[in-house]
N, C-alpha and C. Protein backbone atom coordinates (compact mmCIF):
# COMPACT_ATOMS: atom_id res chain seq x y z
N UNK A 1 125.39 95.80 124.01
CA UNK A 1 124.36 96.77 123.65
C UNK A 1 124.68 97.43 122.30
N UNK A 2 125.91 97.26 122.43
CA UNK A 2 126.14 98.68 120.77
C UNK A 2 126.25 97.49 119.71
N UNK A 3 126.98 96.41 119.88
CA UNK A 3 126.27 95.45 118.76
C UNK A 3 124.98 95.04 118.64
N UNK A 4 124.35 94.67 119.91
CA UNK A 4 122.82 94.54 119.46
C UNK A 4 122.13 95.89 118.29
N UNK A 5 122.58 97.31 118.91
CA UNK A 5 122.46 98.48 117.79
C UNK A 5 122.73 97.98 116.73
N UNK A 6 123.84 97.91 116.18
CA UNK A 6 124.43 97.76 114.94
C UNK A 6 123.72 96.86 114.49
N UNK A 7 123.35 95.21 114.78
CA UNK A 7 122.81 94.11 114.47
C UNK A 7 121.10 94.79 113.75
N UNK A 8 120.71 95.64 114.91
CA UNK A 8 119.39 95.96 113.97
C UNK A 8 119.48 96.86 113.21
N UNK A 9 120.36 98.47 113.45
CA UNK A 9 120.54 99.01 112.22
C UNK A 9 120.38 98.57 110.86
N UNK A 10 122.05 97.71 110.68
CA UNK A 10 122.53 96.92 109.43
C UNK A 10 120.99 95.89 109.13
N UNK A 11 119.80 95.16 110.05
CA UNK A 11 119.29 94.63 109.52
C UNK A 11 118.26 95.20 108.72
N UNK A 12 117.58 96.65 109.17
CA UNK A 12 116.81 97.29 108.45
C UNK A 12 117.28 98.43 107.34
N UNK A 13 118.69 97.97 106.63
CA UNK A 13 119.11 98.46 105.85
C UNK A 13 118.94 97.71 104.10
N UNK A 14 118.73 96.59 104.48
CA UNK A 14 118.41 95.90 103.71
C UNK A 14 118.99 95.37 102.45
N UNK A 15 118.80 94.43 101.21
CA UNK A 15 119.47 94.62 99.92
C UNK A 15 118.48 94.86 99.09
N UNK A 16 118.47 94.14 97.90
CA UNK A 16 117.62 94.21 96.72
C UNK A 16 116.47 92.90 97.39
N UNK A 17 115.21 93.71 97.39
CA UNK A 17 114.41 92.78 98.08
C UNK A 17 114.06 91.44 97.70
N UNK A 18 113.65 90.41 98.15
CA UNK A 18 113.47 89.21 97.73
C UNK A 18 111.82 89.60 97.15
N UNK A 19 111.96 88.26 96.16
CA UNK A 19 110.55 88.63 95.45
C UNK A 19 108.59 88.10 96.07
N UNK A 20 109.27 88.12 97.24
CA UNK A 20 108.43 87.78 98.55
C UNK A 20 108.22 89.41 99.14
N UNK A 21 109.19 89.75 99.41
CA UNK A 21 108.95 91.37 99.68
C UNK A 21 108.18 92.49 98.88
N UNK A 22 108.73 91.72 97.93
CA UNK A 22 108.52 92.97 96.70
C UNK A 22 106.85 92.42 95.98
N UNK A 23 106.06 91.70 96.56
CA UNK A 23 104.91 91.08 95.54
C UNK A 23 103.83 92.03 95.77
N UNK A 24 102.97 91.87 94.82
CA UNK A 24 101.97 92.39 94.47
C UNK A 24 102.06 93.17 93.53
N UNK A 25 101.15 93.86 92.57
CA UNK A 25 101.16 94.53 91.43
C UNK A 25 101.64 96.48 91.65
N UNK A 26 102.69 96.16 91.92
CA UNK A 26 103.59 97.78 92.29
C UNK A 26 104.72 97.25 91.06
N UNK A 27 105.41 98.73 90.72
CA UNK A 27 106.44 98.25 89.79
C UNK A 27 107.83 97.50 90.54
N UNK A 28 108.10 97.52 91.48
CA UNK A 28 108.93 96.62 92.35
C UNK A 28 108.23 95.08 92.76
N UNK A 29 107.24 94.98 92.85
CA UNK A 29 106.59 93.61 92.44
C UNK A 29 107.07 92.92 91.18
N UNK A 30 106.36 93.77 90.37
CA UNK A 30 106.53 93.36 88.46
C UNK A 30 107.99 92.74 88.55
N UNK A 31 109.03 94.12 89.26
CA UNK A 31 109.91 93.77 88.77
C UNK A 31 110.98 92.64 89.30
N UNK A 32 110.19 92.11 90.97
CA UNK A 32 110.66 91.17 91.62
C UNK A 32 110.66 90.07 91.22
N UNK A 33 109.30 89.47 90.19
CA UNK A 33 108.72 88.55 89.64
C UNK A 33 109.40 88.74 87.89
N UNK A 34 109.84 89.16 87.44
CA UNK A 34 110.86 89.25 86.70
C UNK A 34 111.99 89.13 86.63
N UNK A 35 112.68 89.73 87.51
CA UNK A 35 113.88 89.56 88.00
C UNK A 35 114.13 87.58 88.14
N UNK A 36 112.79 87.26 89.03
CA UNK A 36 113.09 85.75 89.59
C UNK A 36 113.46 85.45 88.81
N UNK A 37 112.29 85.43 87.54
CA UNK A 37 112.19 84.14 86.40
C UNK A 37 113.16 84.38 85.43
N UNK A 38 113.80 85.08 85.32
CA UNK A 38 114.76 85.74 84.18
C UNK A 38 116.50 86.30 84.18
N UNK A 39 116.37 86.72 85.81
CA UNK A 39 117.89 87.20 86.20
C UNK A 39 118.43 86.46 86.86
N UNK A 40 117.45 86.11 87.81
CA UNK A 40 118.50 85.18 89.17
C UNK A 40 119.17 84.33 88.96
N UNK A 41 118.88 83.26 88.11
CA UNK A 41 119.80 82.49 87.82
C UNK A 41 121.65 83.04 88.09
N UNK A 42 121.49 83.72 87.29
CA UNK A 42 122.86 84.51 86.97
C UNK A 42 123.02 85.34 88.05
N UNK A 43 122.54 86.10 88.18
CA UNK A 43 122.58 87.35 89.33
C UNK A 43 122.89 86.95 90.82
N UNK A 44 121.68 85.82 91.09
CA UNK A 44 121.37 85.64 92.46
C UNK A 44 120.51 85.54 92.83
N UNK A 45 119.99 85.13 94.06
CA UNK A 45 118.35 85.61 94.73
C UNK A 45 118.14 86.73 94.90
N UNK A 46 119.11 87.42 95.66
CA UNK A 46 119.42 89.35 96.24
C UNK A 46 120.06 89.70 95.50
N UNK A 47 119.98 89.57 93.62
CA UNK A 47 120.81 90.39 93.14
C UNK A 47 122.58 90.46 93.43
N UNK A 48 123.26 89.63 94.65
CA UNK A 48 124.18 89.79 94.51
C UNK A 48 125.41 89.77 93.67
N UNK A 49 125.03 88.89 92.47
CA UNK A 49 126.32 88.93 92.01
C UNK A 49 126.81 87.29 92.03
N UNK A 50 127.98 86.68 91.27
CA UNK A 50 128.58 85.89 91.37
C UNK A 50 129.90 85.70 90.67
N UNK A 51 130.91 86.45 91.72
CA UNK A 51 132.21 86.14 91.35
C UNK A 51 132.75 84.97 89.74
N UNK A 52 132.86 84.29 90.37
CA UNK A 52 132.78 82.68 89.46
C UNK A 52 132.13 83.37 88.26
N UNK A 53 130.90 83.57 87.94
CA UNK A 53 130.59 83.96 86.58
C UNK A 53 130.46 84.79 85.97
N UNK A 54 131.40 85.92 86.66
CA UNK A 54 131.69 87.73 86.58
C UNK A 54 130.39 88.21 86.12
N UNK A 55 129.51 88.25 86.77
CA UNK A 55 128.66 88.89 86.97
C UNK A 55 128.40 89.98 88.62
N UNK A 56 127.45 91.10 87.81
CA UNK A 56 127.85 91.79 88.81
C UNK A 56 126.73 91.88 90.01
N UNK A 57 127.00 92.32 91.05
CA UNK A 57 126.12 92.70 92.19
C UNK A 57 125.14 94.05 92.38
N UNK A 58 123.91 93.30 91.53
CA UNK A 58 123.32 94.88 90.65
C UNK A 58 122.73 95.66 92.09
N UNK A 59 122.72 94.87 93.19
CA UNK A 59 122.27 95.47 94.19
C UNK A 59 122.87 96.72 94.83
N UNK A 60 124.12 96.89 94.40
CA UNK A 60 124.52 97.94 94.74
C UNK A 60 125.02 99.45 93.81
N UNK A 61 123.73 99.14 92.41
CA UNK A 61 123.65 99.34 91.80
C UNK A 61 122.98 100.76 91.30
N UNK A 62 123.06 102.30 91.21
CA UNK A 62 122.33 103.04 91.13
C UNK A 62 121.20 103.03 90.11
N UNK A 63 120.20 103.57 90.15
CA UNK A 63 118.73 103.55 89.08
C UNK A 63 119.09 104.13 87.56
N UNK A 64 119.99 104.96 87.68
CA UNK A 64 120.39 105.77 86.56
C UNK A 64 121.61 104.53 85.69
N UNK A 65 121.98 103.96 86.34
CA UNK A 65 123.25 103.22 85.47
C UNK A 65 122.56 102.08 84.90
N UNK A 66 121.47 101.30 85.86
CA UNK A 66 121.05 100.45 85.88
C UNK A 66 120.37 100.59 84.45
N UNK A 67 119.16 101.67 84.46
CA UNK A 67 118.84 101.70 83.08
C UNK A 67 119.71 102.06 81.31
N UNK A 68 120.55 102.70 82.23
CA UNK A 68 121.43 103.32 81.03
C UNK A 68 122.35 101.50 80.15
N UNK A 69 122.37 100.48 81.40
CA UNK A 69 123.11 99.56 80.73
C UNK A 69 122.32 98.71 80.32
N UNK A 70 120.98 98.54 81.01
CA UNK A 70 119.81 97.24 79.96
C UNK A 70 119.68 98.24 78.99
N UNK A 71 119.01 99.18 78.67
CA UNK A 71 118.95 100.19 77.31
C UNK A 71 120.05 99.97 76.07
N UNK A 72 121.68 100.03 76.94
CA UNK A 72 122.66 100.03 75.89
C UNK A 72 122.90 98.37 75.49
N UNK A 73 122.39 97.34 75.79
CA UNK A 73 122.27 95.97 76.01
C UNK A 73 121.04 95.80 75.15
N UNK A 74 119.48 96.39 75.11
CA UNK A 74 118.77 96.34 74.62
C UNK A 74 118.87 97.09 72.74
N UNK A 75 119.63 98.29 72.65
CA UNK A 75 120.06 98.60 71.73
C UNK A 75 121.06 97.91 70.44
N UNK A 76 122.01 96.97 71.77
CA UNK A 76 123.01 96.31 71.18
C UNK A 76 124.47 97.52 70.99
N UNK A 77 124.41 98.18 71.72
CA UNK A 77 125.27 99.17 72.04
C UNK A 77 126.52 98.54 72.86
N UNK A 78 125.75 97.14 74.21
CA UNK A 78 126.81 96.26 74.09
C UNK A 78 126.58 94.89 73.58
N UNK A 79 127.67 93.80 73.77
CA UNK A 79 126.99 92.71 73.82
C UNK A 79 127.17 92.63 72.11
N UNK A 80 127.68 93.33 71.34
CA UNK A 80 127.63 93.34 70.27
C UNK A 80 128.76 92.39 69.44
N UNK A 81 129.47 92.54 68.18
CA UNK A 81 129.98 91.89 67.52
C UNK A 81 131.58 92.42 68.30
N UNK A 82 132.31 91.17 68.66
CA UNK A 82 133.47 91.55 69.67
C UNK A 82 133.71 91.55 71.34
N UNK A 83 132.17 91.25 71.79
CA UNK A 83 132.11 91.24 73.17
C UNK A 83 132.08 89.78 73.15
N UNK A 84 132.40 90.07 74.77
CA UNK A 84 132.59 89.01 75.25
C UNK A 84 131.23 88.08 75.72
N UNK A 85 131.67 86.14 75.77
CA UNK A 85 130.56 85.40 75.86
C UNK A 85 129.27 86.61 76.91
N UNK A 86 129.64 86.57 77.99
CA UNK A 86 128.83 86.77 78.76
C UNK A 86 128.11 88.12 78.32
N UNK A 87 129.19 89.29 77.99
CA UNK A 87 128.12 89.52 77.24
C UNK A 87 126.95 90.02 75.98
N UNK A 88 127.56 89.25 75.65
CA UNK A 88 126.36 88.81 74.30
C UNK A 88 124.96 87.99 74.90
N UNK A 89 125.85 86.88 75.95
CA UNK A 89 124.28 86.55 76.36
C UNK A 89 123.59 87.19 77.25
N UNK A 90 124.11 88.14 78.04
CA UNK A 90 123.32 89.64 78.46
C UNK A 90 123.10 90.34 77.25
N UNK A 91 122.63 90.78 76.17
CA UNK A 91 122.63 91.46 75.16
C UNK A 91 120.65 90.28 74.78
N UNK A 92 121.21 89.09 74.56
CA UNK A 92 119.71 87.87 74.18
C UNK A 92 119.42 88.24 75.53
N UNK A 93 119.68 88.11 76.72
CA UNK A 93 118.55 88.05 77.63
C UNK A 93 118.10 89.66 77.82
N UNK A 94 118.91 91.26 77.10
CA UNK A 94 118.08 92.30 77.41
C UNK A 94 116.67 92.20 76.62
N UNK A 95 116.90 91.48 75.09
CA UNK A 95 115.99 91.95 74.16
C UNK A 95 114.57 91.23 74.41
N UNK A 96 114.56 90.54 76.01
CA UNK A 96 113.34 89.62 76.87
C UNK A 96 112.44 91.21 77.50
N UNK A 97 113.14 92.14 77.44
CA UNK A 97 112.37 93.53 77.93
C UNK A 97 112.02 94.09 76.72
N UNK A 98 110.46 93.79 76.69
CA UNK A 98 109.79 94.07 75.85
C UNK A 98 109.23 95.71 75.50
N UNK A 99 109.78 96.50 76.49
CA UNK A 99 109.28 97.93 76.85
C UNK A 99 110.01 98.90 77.61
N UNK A 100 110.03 99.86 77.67
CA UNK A 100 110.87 100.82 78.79
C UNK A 100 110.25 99.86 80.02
N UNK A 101 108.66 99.59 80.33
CA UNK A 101 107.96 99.84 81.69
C UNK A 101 108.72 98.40 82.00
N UNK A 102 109.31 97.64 81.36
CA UNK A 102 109.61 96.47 81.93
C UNK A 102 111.14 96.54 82.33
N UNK A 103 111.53 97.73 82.23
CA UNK A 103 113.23 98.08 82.64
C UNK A 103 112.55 98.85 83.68
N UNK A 104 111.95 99.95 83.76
CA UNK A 104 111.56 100.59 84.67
C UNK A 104 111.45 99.43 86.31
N UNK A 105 110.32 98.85 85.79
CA UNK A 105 109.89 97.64 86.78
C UNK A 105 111.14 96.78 87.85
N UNK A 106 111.90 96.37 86.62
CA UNK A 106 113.35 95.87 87.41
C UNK A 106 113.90 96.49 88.15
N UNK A 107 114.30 97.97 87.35
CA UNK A 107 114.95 99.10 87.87
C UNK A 107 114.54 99.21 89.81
N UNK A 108 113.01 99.51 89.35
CA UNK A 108 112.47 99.63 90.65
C UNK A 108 112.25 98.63 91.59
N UNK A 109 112.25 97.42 91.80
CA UNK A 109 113.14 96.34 92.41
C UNK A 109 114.13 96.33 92.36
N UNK A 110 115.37 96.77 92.12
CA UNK A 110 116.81 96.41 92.19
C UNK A 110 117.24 97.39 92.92
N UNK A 111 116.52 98.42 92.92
CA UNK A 111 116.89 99.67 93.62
C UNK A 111 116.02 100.08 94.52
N UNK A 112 114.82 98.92 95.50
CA UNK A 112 113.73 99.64 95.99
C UNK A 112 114.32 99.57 97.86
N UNK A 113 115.08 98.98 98.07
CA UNK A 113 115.80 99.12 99.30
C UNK A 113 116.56 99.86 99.43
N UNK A 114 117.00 101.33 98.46
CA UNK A 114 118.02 101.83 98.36
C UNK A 114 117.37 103.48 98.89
N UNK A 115 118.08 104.36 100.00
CA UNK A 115 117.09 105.51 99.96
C UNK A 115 117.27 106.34 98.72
């Protein structure tokens, strides 16, 4: 009984939603359907992360850092002359966010399972 608890707790706790969850025109949509075509590769499906290509697990990721590091990536604040491969090519893939609303958008998918 107390694992069956736990089993549904932990399941309606959720991660960074899949972009099946997240569809339709809300900024966690936008940013699910962005995320697909543009992050996952690297990231993951759920945002987790992948050891192997030190990348990180943005899913557990707060809204405030999240923007503060595509911004400093989009600036070239990192990713700059001296960084490392990976990232510089996080630095070419921030300058694909054409706008705050399209960091916003991600933001709000990466963080929309989070209370």
């Amino acid at each position: 009984e107390t694992i069956g608890a736990l089993a549904a707790h932990y399941s309606r706790l959720g991660g960074a939603p899949s972009a099946g969850k997240a569809a339709g025109d809300t900024p966690a949509g936008r940013g699910a359907a962005f995320f697909e075509a543009n992050c996952a590769a690297c990231h993951g499906d759920a945002a987790e992360g992948a050891d192997v290509l030190y990348v990180p697990n943005l899913a557990l990721l707060e809204a405030a850092y999240l923007r503060r590091q595509l911004r400093a990536f989009r600036k070239g604040w990192r990713g700059g002359e001296g960084a490392s491969t990976r990232a510089k090519g996080m630095r070419e893939m921030a300058f694909q966010y054409a706008d705050e609303k399209t960091v916003e958008d991600l933001v709000a998918y990466l963080t929309a399972a989070k209370p």
